[in-house]
N, C-alpha and C. Protein backbone atom coordinates (compact mmCIF):
# COMPACT_ATOMS: atom_id res chain seq x y z
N UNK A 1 66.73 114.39 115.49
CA UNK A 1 67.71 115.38 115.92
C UNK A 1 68.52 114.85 117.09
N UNK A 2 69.70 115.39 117.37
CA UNK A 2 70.77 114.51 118.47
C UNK A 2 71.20 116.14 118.60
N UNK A 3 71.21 116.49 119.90
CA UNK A 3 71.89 117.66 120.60
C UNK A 3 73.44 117.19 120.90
N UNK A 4 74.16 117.93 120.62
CA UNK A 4 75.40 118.38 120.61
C UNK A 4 76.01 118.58 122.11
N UNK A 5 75.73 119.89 121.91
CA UNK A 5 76.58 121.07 122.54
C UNK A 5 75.60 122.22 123.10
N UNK A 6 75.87 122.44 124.11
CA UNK A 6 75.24 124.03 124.75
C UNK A 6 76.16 124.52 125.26
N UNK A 7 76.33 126.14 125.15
CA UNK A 7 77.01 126.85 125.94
C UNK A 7 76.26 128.21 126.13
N UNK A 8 76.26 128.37 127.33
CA UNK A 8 76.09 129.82 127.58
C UNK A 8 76.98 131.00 127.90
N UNK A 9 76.42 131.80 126.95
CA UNK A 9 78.16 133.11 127.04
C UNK A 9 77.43 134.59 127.07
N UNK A 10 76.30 134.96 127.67
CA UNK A 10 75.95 136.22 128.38
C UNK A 10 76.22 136.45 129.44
N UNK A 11 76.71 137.47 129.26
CA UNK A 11 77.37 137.95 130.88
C UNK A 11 76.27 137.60 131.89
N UNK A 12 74.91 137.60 132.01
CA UNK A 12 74.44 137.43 132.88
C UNK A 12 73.62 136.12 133.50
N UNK A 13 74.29 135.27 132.34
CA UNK A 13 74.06 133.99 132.22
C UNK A 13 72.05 133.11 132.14
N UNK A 14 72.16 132.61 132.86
CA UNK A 14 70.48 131.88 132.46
C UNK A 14 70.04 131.67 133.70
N UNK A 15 69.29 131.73 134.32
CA UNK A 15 68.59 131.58 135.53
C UNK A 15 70.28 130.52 136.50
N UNK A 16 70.42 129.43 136.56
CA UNK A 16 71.35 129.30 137.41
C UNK A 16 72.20 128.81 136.59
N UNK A 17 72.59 128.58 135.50
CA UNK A 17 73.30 128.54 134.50
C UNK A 17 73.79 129.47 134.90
N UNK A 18 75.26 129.77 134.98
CA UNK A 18 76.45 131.05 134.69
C UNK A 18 77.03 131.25 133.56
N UNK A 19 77.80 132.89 133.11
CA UNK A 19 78.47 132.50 132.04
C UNK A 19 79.36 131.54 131.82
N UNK A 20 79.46 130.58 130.57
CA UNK A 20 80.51 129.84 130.61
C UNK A 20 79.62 128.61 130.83
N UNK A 21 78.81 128.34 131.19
CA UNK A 21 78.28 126.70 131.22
C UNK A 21 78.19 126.08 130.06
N UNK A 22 78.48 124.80 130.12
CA UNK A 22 78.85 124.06 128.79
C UNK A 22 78.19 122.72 129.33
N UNK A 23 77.31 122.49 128.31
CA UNK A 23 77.03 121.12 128.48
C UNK A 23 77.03 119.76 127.18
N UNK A 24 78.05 119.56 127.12
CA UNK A 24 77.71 118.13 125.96
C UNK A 24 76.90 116.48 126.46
N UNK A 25 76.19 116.86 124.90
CA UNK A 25 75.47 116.21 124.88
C UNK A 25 75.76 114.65 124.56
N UNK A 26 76.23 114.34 123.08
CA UNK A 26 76.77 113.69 122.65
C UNK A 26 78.23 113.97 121.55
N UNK A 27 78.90 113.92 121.13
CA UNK A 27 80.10 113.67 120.82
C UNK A 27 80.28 113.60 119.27
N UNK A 28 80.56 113.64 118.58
CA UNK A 28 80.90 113.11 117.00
C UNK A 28 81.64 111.74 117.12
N UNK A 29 82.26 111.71 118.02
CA UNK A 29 83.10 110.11 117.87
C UNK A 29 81.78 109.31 118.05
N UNK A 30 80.80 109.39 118.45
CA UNK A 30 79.81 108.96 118.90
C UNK A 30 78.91 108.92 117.39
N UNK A 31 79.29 109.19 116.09
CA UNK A 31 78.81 108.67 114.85
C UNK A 31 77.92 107.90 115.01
N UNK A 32 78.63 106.59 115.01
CA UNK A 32 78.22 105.36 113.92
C UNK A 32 76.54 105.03 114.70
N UNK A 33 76.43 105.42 116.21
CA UNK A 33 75.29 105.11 117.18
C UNK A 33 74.12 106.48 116.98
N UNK A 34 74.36 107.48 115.74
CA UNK A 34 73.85 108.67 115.79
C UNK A 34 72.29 108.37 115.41
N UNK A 35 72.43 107.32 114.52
CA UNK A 35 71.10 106.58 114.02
C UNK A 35 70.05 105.99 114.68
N UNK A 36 70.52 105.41 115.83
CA UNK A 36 69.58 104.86 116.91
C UNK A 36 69.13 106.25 117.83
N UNK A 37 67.95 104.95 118.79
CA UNK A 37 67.70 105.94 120.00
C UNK A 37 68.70 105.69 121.06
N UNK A 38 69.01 106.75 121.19
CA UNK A 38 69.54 106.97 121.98
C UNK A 38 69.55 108.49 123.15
N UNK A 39 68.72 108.24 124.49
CA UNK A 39 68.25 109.68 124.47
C UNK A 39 69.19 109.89 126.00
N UNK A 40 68.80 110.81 126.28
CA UNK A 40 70.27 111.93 127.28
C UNK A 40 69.30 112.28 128.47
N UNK A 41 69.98 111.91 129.37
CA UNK A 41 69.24 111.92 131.09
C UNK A 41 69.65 112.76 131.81
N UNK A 42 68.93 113.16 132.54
CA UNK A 42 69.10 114.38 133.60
C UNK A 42 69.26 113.61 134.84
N UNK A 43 70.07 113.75 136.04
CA UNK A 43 69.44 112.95 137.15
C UNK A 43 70.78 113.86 137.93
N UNK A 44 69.56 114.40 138.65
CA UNK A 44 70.15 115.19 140.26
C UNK A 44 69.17 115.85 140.88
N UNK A 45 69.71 116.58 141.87
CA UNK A 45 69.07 116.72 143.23
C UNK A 45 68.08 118.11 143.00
N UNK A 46 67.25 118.38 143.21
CA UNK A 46 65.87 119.45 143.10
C UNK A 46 67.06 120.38 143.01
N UNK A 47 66.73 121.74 142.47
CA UNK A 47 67.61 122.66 142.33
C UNK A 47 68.62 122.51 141.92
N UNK A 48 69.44 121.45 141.04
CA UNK A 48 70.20 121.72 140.46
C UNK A 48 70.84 122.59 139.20
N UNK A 49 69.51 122.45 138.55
CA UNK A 49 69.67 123.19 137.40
C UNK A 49 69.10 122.26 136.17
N UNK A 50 68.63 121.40 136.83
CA UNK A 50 68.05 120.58 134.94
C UNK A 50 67.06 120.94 134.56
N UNK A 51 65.99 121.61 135.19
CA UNK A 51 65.13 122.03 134.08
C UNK A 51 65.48 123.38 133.24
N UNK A 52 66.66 124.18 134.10
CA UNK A 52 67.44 125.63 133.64
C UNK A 52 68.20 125.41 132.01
N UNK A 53 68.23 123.83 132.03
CA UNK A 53 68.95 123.34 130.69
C UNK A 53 67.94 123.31 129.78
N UNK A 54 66.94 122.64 130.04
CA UNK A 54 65.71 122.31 129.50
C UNK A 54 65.10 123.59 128.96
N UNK A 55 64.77 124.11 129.95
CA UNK A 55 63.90 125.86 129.44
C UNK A 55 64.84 126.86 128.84
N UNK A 56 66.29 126.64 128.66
CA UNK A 56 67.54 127.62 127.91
C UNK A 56 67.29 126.74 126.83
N UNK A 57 67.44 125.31 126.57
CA UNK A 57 67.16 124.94 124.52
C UNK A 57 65.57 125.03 124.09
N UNK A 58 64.60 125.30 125.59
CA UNK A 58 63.25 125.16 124.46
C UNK A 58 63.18 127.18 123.81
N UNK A 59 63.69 127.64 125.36
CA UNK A 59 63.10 129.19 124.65
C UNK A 59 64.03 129.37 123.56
N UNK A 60 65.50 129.07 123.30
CA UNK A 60 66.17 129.18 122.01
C UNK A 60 65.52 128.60 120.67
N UNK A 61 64.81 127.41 120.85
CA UNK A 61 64.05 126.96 119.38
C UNK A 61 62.78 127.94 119.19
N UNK A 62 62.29 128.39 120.27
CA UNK A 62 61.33 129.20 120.52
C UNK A 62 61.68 130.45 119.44
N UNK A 63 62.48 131.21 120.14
CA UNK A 63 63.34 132.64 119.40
C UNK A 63 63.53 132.27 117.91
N UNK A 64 64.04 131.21 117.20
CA UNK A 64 64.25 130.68 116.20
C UNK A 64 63.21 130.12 115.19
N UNK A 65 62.02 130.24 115.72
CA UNK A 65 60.95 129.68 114.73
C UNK A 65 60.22 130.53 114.65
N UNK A 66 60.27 131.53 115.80
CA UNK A 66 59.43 133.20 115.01
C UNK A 66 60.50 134.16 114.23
N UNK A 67 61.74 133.56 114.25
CA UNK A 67 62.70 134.59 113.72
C UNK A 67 62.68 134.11 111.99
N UNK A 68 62.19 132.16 111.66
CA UNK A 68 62.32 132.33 110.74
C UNK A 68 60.73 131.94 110.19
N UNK A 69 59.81 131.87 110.81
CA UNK A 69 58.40 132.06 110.32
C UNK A 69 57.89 133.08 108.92
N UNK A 70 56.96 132.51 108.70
CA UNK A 70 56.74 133.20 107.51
C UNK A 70 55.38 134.07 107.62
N UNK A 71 54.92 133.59 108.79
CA UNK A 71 53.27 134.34 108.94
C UNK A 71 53.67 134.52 110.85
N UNK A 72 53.65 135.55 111.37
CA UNK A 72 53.39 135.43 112.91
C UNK A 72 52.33 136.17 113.09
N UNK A 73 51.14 135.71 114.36
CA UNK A 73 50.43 136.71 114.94
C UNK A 73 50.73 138.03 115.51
N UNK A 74 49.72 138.59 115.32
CA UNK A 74 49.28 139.65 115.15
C UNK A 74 49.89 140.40 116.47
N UNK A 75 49.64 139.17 117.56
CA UNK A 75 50.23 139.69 119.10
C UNK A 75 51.53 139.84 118.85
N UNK A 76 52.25 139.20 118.61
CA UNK A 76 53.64 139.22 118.03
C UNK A 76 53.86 140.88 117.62
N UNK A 77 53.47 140.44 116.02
CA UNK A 77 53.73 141.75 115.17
C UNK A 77 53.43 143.07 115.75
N UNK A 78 52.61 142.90 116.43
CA UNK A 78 52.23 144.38 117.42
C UNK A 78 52.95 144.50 118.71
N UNK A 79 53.33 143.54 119.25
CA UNK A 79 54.26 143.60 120.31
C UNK A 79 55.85 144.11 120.80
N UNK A 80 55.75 144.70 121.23
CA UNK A 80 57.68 144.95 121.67
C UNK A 80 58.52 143.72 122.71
N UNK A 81 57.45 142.71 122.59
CA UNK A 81 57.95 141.65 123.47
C UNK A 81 58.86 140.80 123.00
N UNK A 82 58.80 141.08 121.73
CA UNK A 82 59.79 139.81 120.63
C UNK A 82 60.49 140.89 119.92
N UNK A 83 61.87 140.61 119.79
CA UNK A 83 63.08 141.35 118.96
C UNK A 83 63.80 140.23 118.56
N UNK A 84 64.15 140.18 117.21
CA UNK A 84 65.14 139.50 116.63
C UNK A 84 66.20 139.35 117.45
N UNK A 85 66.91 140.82 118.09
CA UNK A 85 68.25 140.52 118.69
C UNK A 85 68.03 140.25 120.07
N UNK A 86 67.14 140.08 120.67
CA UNK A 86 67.04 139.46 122.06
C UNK A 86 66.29 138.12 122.77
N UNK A 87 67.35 137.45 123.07
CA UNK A 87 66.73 135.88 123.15
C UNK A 87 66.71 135.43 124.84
N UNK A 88 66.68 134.86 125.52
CA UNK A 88 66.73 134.34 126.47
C UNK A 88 66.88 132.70 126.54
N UNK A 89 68.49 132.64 126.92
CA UNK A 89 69.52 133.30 127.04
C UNK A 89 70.59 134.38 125.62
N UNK A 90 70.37 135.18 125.93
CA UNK A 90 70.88 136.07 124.65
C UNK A 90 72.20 136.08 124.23
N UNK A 91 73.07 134.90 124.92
CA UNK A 91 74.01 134.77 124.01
C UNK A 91 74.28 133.04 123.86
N UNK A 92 74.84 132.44 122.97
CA UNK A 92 74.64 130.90 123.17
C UNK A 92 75.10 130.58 121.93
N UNK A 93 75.92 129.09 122.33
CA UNK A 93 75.91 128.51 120.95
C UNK A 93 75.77 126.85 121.30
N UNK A 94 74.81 126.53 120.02
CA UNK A 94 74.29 125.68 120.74
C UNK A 94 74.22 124.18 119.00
N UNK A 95 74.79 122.99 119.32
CA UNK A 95 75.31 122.42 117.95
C UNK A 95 74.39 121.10 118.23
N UNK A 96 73.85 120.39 117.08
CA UNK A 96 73.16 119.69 116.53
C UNK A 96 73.27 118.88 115.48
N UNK A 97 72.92 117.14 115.44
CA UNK A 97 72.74 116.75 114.12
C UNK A 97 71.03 116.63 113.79
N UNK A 98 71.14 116.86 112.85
CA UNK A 98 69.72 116.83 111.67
C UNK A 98 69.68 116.34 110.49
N UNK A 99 68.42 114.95 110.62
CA UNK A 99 68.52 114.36 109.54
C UNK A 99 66.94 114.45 109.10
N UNK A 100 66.73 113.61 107.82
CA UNK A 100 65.07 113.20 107.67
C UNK A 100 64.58 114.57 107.19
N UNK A 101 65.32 116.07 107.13
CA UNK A 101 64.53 117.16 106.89
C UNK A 101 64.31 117.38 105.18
N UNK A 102 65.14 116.31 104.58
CA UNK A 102 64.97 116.29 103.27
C UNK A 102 64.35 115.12 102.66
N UNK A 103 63.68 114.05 103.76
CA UNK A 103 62.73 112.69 103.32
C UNK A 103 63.40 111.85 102.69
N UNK A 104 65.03 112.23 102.87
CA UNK A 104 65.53 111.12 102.86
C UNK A 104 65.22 109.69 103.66
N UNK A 105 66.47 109.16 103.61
CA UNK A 105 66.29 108.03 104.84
C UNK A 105 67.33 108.33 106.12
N UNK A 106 66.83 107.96 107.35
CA UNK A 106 67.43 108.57 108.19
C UNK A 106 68.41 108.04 108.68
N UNK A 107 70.00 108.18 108.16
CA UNK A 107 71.21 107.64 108.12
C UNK A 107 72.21 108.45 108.43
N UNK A 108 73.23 108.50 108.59
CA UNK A 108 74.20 109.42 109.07
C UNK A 108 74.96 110.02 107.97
N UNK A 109 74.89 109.75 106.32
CA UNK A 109 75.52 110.18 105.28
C UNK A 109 74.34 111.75 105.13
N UNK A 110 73.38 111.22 105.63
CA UNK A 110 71.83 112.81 105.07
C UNK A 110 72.25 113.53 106.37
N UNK A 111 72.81 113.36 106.98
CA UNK A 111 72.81 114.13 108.66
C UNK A 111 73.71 115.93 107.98
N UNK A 112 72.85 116.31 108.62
CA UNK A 112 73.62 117.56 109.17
C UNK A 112 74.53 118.13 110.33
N UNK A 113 75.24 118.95 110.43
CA UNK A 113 75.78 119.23 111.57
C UNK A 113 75.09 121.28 111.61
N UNK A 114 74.28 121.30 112.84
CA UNK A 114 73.82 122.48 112.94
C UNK A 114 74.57 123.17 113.87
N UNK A 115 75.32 124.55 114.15
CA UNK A 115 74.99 125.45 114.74
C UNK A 115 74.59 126.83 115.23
N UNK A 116 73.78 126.87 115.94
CA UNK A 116 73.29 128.37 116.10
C UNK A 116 74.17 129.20 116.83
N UNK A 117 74.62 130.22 116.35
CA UNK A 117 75.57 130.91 117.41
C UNK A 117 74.63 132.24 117.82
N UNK A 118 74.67 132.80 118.78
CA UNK A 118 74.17 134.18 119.08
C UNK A 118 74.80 135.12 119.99
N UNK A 119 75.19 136.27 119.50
CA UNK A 119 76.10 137.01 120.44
C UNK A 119 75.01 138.21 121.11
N UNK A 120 75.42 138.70 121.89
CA UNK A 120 74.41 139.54 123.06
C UNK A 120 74.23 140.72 121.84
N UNK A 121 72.91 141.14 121.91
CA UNK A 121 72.19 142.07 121.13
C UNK A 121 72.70 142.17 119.43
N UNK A 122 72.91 140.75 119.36
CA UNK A 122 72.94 140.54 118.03
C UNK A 122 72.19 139.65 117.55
N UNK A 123 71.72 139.18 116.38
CA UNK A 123 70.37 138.30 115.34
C UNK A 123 70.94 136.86 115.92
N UNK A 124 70.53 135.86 115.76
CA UNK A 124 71.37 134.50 115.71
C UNK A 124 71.67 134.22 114.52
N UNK A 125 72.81 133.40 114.19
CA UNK A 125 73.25 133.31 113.03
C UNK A 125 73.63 131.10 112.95
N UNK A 126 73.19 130.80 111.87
CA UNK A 126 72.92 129.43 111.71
C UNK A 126 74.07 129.17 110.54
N UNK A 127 74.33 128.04 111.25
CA UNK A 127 75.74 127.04 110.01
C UNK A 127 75.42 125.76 109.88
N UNK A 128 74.83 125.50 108.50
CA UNK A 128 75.31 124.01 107.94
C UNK A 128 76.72 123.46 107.90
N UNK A 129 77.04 122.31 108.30
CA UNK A 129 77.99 121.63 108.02
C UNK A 129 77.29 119.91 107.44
N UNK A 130 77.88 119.32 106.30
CA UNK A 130 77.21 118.29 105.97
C UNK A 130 78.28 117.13 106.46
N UNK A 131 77.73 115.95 106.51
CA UNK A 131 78.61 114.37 106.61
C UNK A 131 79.80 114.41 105.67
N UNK A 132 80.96 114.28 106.24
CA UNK A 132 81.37 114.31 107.79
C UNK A 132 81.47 114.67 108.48
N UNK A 133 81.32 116.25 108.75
CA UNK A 133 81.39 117.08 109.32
C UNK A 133 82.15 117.49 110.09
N UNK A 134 83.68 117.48 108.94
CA UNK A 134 85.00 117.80 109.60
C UNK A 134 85.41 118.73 107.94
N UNK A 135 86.92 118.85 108.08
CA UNK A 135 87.57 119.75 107.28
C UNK A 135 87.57 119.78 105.74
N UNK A 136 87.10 118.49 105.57
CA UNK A 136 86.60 117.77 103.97
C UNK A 136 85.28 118.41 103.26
N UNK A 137 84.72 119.12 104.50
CA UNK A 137 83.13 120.01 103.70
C UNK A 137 83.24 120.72 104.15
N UNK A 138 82.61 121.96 103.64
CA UNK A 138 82.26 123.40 104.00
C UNK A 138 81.39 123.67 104.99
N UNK A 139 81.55 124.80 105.80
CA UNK A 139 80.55 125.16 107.02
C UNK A 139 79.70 126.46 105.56
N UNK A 140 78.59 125.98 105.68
CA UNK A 140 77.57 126.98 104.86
C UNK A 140 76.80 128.26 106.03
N UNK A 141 77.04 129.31 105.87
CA UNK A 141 75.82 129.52 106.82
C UNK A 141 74.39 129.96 105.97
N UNK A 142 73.19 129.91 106.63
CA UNK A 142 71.87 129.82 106.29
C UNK A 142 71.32 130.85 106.87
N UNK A 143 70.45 131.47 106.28
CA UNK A 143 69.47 132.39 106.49
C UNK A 143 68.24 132.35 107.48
N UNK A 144 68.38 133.13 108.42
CA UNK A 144 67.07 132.87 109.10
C UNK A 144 65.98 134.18 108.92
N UNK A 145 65.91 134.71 108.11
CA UNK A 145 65.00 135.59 107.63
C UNK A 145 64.42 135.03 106.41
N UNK A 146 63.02 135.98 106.42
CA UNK A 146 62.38 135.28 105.84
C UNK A 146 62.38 135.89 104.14
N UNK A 147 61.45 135.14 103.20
CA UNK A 147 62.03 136.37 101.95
C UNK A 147 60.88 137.80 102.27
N UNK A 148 61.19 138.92 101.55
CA UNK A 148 60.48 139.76 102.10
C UNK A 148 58.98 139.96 101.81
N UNK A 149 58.80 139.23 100.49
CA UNK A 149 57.50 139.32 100.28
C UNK A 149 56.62 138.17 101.15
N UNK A 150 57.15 137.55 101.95
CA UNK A 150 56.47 136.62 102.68
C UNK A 150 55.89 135.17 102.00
N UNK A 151 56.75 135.14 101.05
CA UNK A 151 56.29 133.79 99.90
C UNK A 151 56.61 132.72 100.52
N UNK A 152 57.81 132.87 101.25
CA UNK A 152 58.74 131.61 101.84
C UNK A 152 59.15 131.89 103.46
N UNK A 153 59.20 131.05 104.11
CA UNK A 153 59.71 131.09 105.16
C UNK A 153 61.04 131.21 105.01
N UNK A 154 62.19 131.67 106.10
CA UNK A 154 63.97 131.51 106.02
C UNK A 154 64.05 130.08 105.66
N UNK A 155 65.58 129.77 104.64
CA UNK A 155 65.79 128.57 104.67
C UNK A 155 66.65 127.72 105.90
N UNK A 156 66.72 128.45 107.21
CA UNK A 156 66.71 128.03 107.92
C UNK A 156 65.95 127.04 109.07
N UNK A 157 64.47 127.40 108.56
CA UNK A 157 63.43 126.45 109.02
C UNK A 157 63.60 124.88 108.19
N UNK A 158 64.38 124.89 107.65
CA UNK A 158 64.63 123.57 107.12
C UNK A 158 65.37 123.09 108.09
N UNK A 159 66.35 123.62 108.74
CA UNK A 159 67.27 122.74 110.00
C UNK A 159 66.60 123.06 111.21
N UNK A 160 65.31 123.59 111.05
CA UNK A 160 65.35 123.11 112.83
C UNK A 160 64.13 121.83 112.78
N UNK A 161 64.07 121.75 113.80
CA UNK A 161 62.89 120.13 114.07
C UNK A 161 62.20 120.16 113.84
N UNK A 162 61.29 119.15 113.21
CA UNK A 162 59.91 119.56 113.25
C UNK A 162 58.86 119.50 113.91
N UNK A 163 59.11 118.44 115.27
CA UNK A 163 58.78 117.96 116.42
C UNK A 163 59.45 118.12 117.55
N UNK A 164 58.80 118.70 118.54
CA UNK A 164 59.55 119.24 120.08
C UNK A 164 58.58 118.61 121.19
N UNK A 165 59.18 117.37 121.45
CA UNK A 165 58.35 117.35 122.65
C UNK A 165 58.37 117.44 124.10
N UNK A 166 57.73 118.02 124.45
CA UNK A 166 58.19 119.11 125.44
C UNK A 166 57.28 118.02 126.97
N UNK A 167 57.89 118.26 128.10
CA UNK A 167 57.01 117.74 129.11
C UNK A 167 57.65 118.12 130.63
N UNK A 168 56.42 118.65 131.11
CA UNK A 168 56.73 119.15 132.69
C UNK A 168 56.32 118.77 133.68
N UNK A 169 56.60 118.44 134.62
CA UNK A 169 55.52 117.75 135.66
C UNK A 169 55.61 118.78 137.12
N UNK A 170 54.43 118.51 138.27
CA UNK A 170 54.64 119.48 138.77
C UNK A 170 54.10 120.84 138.83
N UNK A 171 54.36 122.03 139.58
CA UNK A 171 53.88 123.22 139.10
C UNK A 171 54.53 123.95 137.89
N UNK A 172 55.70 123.27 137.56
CA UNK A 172 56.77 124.03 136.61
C UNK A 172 56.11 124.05 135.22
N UNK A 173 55.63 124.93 134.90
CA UNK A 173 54.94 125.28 133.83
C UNK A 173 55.51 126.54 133.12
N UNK A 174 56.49 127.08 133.39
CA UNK A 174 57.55 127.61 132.46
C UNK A 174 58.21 126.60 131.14
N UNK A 175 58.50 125.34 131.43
CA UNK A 175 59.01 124.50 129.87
C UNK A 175 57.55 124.74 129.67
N UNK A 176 56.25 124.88 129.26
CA UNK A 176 55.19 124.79 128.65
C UNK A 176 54.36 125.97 127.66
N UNK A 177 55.81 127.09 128.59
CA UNK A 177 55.07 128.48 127.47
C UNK A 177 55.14 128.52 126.62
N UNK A 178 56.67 128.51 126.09
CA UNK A 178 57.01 128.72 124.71
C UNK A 178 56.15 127.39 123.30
N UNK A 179 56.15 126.17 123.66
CA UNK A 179 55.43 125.53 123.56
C UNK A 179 54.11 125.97 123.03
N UNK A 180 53.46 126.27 124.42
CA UNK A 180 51.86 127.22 123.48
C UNK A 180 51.99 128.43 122.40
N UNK A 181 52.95 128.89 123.00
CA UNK A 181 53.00 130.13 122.14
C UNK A 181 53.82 129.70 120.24
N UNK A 182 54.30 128.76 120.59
CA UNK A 182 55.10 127.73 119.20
C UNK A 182 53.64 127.73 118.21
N UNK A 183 52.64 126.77 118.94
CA UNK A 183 51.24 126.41 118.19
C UNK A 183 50.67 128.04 117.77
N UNK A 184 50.77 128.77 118.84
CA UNK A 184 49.74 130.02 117.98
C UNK A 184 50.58 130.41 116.53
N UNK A 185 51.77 130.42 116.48
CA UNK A 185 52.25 130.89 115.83
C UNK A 185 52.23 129.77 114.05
N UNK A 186 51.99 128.37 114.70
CA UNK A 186 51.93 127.60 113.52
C UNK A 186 50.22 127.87 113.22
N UNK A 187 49.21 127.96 113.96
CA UNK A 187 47.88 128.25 113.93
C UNK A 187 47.91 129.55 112.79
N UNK A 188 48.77 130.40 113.33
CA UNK A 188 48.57 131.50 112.17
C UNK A 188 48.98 130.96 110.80
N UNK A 189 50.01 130.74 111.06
CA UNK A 189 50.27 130.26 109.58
C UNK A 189 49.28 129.06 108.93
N UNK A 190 48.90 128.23 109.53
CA UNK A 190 47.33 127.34 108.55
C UNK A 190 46.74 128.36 108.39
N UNK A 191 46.10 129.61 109.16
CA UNK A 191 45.02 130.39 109.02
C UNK A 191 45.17 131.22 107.48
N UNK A 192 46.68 131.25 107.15
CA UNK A 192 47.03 132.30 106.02
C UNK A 192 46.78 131.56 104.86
N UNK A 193 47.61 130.50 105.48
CA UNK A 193 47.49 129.09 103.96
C UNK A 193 46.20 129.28 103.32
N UNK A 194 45.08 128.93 104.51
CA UNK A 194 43.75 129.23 103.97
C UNK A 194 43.40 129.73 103.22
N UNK A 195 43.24 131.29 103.67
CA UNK A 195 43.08 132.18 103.29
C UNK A 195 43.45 132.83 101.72
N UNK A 196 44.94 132.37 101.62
CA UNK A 196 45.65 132.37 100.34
C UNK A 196 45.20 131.52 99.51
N UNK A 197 44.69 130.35 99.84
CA UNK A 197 44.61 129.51 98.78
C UNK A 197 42.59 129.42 98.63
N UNK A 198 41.91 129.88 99.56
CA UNK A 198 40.69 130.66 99.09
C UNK A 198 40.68 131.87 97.84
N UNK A 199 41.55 132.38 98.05
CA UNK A 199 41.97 133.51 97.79
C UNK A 199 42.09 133.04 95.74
N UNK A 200 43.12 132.32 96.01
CA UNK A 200 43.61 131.21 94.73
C UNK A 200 42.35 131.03 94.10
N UNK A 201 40.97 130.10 94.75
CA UNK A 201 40.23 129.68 93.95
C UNK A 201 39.64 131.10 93.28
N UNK A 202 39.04 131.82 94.23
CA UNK A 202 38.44 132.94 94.01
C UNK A 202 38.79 133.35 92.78
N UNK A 203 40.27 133.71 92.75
CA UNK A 203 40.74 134.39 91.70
C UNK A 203 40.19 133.44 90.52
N UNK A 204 40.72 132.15 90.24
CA UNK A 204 40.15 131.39 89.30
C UNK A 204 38.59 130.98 89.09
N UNK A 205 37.78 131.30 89.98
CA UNK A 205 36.63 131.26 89.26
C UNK A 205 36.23 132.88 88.62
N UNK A 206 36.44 134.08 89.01
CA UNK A 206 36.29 135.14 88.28
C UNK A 206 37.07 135.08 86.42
N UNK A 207 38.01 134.33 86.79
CA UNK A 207 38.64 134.55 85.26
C UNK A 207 37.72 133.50 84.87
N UNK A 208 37.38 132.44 84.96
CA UNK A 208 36.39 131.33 84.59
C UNK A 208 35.62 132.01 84.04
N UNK A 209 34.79 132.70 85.07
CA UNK A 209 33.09 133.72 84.66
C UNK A 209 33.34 134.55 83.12
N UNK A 210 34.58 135.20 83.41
CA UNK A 210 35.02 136.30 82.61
C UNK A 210 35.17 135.64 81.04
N UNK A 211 35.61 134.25 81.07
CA UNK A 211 36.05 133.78 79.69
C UNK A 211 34.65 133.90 78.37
């Protein structure tokens, strides 16, 4: 994945983020180098605001992987702490390339162009754009709900990452919540898999017995 673009556009902005902060990441003219590593540095003075960047894109992937999950805990589901339409920062749009999510090979023709837009007390809403990712292809948008019988996750969990690695040093243990709380939520979902596919044999050895 290669970050884009951030902007923040809630009136009340993100911890020292204001409305209106914009930060690019990398560029589209910046193509042909999209394939390599190439990774994006922070460097300034205590209090500036870089980990405020850091903890505004982790809690947004955060909001986005229980919005398109297919199994969440129980704390969750019983909770008033999580709403679809409220994110922190609750308004944002925030653009991405994504490749490798289809096992292709990881080249800039399989790349995606992602973005999430979210307006204040509204759902977030996700757009494919494919290579080239100009006026020659369509902006698709994608679903981040899930189907209702819970068979499938949104096909939006196909564009986000599948790896976040996250790291804090220090007492700052805010980048580290969402993080834990990411795993309970993939923990539930192995726990269902299980369960379902216990479930699976079960069923097939009773019809077995029965024949």
């Amino acid at each position: 994945m290669k970050l884009l673009r951030l902007k923040i556009e809630n009136k009340d902005g993100f911890r020292s983020l204001q409305q209106g902060f914009e930060i690019n990441f990398h560029t589209l003219a910046d193509t042909e180098a999209m394939e390599y590593f190439r990774p994006f540095c922070f460097a300034g003075l205590n209090g500036s605001g870089k980990s405020n960047v850091l903890e505004a894109i982790v809690n947004i992937f955060y909001h986005l992987e229980v919005c398109v999950a297919r199994y969440l805990p129980q704390s969750i589901q019983n909770s008033q702490n999580f709403r679809r339409v409220e994110c922190t920062p609750d308004a944002f749009t925030l653009e991405y390339l994504i490749g490798q999510h289809n096992r292709k090979y990881y080249t800039l023709y399989y790349f995606d162009k992602v973005t999430i837009v979210k307006e204040e007390g509204r759902e977030p809403q996700m757009f494919i754009q494919p290579f080239p990712f100009d006026e020659s292809v369509e902006i698709r948008e994608v679903s981040l709900v899930p189907s209702k019988n819970k068979e499938s996750a949104a096909e939006g969990k196909t564009y986000l990452p599948a790896h976040i690695i996250g790291y804090s040093s220090g007492e700052n243990e805010i980048l580290s919540l969402p993080f834990i709380k990411s795993r309970l939520i993939h923990l539930d979902e192995y726990l269902q898999a299980v369960r379902d596919k216990y479930n699976e044999y079960r069923e097939a050895e009773l019809i077995f017995r029965g024949c």
